[in-house]
Protein backbone atom coordinates (compact mmCIF):
# COMPACT_ATOMS: atom_id res chain seq x y z
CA UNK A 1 -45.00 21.28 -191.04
CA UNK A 2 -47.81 22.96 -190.03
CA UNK A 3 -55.36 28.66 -184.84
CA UNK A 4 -71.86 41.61 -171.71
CA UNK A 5 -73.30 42.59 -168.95
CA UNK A 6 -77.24 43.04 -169.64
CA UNK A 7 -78.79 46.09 -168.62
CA UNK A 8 -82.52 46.46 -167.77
CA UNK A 9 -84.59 48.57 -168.63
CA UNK A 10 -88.35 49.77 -167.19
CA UNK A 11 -91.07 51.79 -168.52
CA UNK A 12 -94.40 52.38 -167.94
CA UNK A 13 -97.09 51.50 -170.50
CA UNK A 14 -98.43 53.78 -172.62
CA UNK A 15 -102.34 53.54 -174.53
CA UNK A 16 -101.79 53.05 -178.25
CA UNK A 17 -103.76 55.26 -179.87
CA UNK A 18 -103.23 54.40 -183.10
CA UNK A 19 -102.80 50.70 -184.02
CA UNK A 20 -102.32 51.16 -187.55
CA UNK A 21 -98.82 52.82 -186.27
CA UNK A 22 -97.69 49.98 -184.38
CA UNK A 23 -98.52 47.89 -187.39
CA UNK A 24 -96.43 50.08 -189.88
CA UNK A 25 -93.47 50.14 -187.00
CA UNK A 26 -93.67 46.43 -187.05
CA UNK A 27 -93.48 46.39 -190.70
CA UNK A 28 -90.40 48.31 -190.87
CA UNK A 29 -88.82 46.42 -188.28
CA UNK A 30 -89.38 43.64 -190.12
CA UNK A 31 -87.71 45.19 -193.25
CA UNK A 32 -84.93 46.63 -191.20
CA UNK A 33 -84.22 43.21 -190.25
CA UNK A 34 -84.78 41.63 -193.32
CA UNK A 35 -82.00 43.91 -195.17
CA UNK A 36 -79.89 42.75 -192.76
CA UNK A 37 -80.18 39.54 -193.60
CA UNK A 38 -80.04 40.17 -196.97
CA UNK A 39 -77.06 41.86 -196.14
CA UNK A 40 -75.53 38.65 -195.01
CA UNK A 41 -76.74 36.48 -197.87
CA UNK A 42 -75.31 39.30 -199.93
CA UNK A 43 -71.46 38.79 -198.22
CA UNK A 44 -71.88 34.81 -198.17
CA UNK A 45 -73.20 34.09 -201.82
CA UNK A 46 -72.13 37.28 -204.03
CA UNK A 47 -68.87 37.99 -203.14
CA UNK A 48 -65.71 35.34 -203.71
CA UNK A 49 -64.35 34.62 -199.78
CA UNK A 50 -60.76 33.63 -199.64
CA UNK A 51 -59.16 32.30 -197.27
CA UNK A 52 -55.37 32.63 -197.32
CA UNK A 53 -52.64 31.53 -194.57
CA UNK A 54 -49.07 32.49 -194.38
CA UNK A 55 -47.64 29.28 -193.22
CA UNK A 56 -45.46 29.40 -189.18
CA UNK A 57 -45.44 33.06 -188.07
CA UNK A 58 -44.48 34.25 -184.29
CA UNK A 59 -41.79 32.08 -183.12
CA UNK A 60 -42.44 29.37 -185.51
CA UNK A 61 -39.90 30.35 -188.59
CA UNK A 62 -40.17 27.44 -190.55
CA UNK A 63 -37.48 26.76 -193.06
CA UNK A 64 -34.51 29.00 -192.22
CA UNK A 65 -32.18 29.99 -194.71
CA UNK A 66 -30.95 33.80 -196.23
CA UNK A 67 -34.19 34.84 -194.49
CA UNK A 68 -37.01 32.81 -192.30
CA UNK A 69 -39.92 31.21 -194.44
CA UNK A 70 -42.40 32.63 -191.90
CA UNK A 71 -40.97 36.25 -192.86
CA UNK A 72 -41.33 35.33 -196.61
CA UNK A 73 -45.26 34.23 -196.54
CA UNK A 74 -46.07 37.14 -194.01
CA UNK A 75 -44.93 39.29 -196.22
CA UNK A 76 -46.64 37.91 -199.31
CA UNK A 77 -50.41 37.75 -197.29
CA UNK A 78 -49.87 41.10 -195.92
CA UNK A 79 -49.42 42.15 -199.87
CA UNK A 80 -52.32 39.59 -201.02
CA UNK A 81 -55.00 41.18 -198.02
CA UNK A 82 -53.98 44.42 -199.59
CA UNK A 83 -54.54 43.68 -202.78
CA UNK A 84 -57.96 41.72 -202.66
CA UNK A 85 -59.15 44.83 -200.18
CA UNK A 86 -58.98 46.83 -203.24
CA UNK A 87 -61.37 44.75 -205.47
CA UNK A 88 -65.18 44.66 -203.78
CA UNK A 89 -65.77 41.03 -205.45
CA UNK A 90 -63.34 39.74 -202.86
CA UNK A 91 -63.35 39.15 -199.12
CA UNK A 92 -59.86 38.14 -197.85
CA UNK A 93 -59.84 35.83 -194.24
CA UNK A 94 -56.10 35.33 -192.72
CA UNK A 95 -56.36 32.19 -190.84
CA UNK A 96 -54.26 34.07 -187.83
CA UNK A 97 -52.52 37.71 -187.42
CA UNK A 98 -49.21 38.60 -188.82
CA UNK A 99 -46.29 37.85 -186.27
CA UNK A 100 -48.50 35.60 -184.67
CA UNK A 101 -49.02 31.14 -185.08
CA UNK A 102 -51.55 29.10 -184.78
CA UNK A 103 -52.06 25.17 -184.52
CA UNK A 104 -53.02 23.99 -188.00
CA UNK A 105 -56.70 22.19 -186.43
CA UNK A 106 -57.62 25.52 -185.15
CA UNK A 107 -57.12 26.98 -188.45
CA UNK A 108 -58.95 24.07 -190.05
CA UNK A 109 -61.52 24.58 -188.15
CA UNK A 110 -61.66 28.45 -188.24
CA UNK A 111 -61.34 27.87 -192.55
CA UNK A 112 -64.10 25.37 -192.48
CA UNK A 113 -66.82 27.21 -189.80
CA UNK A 114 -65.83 30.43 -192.11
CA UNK A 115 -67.81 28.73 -195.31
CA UNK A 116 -64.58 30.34 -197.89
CA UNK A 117 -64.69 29.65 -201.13
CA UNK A 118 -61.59 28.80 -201.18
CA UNK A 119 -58.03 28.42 -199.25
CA UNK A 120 -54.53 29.28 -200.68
CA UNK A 121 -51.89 28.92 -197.89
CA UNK A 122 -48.19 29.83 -198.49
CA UNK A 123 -45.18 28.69 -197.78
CA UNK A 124 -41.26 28.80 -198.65
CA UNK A 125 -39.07 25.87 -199.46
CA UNK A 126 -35.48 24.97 -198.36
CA UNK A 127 -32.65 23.17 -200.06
CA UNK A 128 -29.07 21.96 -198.90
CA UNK A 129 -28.41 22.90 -202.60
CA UNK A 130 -27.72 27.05 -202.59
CA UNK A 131 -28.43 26.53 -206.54
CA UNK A 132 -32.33 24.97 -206.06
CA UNK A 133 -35.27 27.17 -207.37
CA UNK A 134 -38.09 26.52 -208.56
CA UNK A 135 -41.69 27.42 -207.45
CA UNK A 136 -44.02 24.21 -206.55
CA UNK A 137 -47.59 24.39 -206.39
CA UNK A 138 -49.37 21.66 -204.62
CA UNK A 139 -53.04 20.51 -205.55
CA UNK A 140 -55.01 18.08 -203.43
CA UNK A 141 -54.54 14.64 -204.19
CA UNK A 142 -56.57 13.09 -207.13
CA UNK A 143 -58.52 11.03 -204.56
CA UNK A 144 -60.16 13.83 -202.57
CA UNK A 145 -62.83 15.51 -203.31
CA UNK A 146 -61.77 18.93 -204.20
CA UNK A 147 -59.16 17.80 -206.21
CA UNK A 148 -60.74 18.99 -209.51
CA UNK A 149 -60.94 22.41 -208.50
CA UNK A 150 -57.84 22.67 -206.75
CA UNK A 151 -56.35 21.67 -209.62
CA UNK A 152 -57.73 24.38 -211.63
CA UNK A 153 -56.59 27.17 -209.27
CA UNK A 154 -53.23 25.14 -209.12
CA UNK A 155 -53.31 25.75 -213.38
CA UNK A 156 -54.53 29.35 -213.05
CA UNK A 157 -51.79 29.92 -210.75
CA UNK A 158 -49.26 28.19 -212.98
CA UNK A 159 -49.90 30.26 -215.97
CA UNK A 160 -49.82 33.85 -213.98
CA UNK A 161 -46.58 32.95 -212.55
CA UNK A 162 -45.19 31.16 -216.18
CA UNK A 163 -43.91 34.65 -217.28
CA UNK A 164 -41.72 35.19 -213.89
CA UNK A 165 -40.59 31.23 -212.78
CA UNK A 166 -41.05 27.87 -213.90
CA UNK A 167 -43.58 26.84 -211.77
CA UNK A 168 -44.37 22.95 -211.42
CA UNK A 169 -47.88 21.57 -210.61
CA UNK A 170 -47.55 18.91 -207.87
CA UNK A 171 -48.68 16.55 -205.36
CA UNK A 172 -47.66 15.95 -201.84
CA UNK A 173 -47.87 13.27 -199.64
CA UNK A 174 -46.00 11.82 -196.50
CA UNK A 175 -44.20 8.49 -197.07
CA UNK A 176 -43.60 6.36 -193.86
CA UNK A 177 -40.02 5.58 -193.46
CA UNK A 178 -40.25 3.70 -190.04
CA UNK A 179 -41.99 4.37 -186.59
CA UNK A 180 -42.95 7.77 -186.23
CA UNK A 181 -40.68 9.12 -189.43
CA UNK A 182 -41.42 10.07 -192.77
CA UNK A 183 -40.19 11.64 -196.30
CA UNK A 184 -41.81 13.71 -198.16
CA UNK A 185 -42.48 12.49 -201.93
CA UNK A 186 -43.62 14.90 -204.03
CA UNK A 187 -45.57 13.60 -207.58
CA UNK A 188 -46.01 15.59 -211.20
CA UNK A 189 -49.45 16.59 -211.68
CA UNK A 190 -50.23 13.54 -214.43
CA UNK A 191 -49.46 10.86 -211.97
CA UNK A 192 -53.03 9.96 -210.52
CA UNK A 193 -52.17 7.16 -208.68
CA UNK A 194 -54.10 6.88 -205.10
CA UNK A 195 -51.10 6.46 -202.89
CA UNK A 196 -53.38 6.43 -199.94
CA UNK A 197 -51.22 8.56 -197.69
CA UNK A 198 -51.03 11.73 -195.91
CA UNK A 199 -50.48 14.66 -197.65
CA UNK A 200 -51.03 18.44 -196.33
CA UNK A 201 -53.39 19.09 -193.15
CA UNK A 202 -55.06 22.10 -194.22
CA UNK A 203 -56.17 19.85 -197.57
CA UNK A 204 -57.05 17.01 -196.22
CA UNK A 205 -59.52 18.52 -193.21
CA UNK A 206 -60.51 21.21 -195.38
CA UNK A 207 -64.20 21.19 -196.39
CA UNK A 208 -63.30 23.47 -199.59
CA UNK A 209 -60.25 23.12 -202.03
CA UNK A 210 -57.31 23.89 -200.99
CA UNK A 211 -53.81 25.20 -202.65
CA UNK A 212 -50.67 25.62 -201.37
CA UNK A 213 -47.42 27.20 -203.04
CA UNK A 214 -43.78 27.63 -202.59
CA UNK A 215 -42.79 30.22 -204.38
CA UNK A 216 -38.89 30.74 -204.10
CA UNK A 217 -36.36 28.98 -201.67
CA UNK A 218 -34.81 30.42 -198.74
CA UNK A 219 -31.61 28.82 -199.13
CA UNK A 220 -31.39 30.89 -202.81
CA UNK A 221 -30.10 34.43 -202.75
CA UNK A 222 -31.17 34.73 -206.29
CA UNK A 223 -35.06 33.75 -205.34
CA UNK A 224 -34.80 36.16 -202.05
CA UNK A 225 -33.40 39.19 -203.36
CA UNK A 226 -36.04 39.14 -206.25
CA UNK A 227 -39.27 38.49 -204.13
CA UNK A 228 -38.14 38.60 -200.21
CA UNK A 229 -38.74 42.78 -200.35
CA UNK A 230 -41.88 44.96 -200.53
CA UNK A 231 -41.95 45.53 -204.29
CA UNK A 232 -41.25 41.39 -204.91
CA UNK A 233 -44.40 41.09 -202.53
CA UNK A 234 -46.36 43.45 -204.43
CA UNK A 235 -45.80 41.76 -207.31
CA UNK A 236 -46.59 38.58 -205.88
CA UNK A 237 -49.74 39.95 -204.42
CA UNK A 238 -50.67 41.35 -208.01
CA UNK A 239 -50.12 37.45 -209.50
CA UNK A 240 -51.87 35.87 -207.16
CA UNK A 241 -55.28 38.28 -207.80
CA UNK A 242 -54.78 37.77 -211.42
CA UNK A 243 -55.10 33.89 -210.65
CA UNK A 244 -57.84 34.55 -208.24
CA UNK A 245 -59.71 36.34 -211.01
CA UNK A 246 -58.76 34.00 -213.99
CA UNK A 247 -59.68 30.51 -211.95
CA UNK A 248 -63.08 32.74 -211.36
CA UNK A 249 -63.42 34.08 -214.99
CA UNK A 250 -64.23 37.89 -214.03
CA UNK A 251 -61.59 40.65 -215.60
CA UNK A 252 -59.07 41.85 -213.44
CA UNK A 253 -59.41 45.26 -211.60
CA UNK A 254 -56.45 48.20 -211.54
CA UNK A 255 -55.30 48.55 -208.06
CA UNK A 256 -56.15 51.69 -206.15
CA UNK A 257 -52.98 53.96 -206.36
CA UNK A 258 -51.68 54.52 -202.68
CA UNK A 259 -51.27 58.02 -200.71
């Protein structure tokens, strides 16, 4: 499971006539450089910065099934960037390019230097079972520090999708099984025992909370032919900003009709 030359420049000196120009074009400098700072502290406080990651990509598939799982999230982040581009409150951050990987530190790293809000990563799951559906959402373990408000978005989530799936609040974690193996065991939201193990990279070396969702299974034609196409990401993508906007409490926005 899963990141110039320098040119110089000479001029001769010319006699000021008029110093109280050169203190008004000092002034303005100073303005023109303090509206672009503004401008920063305007993008990194005011607006909501996600970060979202479709899970594999490239020639990592993941889970392989009717379709690859790398396919299914690309498809659902291309649709989520989309939609989020359309709402000014939002600033959407892919932790890597579509059709391309990345090693899970480097995007840890990228997610944490990037100071989001927030990280929802998305993935697909598998099942021997052709009949298994369900969508899981994962919140971070009770232990960790971000685990209250991951478990809000988790909720938020939860409720958008209620009308659509059954989706299940979980947790994760990695159970050792001998040298070097492990299974994955997989908790109901009101168990808040501290297991003290492993669960998901991207929560536990995450400085913000973290989220991460399986929405249908790959091994289930029913789940794939009603969300692995353009309109079942679009719908997806419109879901997800509605949870986005009710974890945040600001009313959600009609999306910009397309040429």
């Amino acid at each position: 499971m899963t990141d110039n030359g320098k040119t110089k420049n000479t001029a001769k000196k010319k006699k000021i006539r008029n110093p109280l120009a050169v203190v008004l074009t000092v002034l303005l400098v100073f303005l023109g450089i303090g509206v672009t700072f503004a401008g920063c502290l305007h993008l990194s406080h005011d607006k909501i910065v996600i970060a979202v990651d479709a899970a594999y990509g490239g020639e990592q598939t993941g889970y392989t099934g009717l379709i690859n799982e790398a396919d299914f999230n690309e498809g659902v982040v291309n649709a989520l960037c989309t939609r989020l581009a359309d709402d000014d409150r939002f600033i959407v951050l892919r932790t890597h390019s579509a059709g391309t990987s990345r090693a899970i530190l480097n995007i840890v790293r990228e997610v944490n230097e990037s100071k989001a809000d927030l990280v929802l990563s998305i993935h697909a799951g598998y099942d021997p079972d052709p009949q298994k559906t369900g969508m899981h959402i994962y919140a971070e373990q009770p232990a960790s520090d971000g685990h209250e408000r991951s478990l809000e978005l988790a909720h938020a989530i939860q409720e958008t999708f209620a009308d659509d799936l059954s989706p299940e609040v979980n947790y994760m974690y990695y159970e050792p099984i001998g040298e070097d193996k492990y299974q994955l065991k997989v908790v109901p939201e009101d168990d808040q025992n501290n297991y003290e193990l492993a669960t998901w990279t991207i929560m536990e070396k995450t400085l913000i909370p973290a989220v991460v969702t399986e929405q249908i299974y790959v091994s289930n034609e029913t789940d794939v032919s009603a969300w692995a196409n353009e309109e079942g990401y679009r719908k997806t993508a419109e879901l997800y900003y509605n949870a986005l906007c009710r974890y945040y409490g600001i009313d959600a926005r009609a999306a910009k009709p397309k040429n």
